[in-house]
Protein backbone atom coordinates (compact mmCIF):
# COMPACT_ATOMS: atom_id res chain seq x y z
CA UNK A 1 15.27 -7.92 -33.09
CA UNK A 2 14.79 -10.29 -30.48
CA UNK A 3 16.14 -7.53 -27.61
CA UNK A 4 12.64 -5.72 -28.46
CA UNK A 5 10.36 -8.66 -28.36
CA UNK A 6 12.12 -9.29 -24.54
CA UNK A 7 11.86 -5.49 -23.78
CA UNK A 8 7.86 -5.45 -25.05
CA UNK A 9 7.02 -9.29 -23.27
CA UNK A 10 8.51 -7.81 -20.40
CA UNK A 11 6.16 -4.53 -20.66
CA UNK A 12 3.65 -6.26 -21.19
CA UNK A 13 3.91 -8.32 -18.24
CA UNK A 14 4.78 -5.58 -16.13
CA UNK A 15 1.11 -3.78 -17.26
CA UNK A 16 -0.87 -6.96 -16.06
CA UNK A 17 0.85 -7.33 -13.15
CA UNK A 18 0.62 -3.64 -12.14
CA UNK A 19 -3.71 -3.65 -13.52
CA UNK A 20 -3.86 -6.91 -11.27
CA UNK A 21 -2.51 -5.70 -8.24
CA UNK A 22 -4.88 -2.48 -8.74
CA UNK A 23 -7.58 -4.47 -9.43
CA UNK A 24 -7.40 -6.13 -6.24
CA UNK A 25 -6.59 -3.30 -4.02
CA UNK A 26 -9.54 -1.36 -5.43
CA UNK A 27 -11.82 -4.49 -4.73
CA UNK A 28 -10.57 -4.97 -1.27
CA UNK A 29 -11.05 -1.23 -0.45
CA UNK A 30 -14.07 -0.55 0.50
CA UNK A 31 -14.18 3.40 -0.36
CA UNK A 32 -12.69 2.55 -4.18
CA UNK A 33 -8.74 3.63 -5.09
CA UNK A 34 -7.41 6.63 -6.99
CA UNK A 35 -4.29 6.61 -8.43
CA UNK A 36 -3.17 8.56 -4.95
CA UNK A 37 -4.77 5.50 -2.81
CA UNK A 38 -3.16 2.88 -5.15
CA UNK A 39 0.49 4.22 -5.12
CA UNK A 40 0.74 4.77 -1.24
CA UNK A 41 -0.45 0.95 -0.87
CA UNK A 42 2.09 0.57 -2.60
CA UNK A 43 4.72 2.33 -1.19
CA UNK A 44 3.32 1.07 2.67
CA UNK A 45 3.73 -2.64 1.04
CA UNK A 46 7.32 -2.22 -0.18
CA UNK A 47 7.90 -0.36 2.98
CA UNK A 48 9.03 3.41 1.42
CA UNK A 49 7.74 5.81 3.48
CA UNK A 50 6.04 9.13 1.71
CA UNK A 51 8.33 11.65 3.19
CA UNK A 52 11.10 9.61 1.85
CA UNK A 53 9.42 9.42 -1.26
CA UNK A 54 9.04 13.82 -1.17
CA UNK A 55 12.21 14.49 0.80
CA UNK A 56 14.32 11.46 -0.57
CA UNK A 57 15.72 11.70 3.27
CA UNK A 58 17.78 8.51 4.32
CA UNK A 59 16.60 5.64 4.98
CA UNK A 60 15.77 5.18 8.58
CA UNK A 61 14.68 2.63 11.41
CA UNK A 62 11.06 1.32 11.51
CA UNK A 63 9.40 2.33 14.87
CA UNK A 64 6.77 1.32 16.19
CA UNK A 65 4.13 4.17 17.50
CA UNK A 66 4.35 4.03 21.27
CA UNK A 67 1.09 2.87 23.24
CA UNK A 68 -1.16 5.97 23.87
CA UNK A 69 -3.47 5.80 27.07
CA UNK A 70 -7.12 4.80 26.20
CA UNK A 71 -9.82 7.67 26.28
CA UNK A 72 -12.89 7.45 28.08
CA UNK A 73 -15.18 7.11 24.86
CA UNK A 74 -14.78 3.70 24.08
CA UNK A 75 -13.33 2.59 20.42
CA UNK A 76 -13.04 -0.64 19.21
CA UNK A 77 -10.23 -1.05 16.19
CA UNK A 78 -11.12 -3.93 13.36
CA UNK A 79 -8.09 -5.15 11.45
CA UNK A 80 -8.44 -7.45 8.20
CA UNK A 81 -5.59 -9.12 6.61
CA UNK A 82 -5.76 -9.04 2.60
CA UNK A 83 -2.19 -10.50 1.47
CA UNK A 84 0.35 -8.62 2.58
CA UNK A 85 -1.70 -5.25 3.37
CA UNK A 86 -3.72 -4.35 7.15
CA UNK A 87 -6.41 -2.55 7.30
CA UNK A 88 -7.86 -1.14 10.28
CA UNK A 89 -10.98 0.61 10.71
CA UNK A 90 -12.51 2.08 13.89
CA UNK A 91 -15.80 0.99 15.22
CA UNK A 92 -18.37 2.16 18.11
C-alpha cells in the first residue's frame, strides 16, 4: 500500500511543479502561453529540438547561426534573461 502513496506523492508533486513552471512562463511572456508556447519552452530549455521531437532524427551538434550582414534599416535586438530562458525581441 505504501508503493501507491509514493507513486500518488510523486504525482502530485510532479503536477505542481509542472502548474509552477507554467505559471511562470505565462507571466514572463508577454503575449500569454498555450499549451503549444509552453511545451516548446520547454523543449528549447532541456535543449530537444522540435524536428527531433517530429522526426525523432539523432541527436546532433548545437550550432550556432552564422553572423548575417546588417541591413540598411536599422534594428535594434532586446534580450531579457528570466532563469534559464532568453528572450529577444526586436525594436525600432
Amino acid at each position: 500500500m505504501s508503493a501507491k502513496y509514493l507513486a500518488g506523492f510523486a504525482a502530485i508533486c510532479g503536477v505542481a511543479i509542472v502548474g509552477l513552471d507554467y505559471y511562470q512562463q505565462a507571466k514572463a511572456s508577454e503575449n500569454g502561453l498555450g499549451l503549444k508556447g509552453y511545451v516548446a519552452s520547454v523543449s528549447a530549455r532541456v535543449g530537444i529540438s522540435e524536428s527531433r521531437l517530429e522526426a525523432g532524427a539523432q541527436p546532433s551538434q548545437h550550432e550556432e547561426p552564422a553572423a548575417k550582414a546588417p541591413s540598411e534599416e536599422v534594428r535594434k535586438l532586446v534580450c531579457t534573461t528570466i532563469g534559464t530562458s532568453k528572450r529577444c525581441r526586436s525594436s525600432g
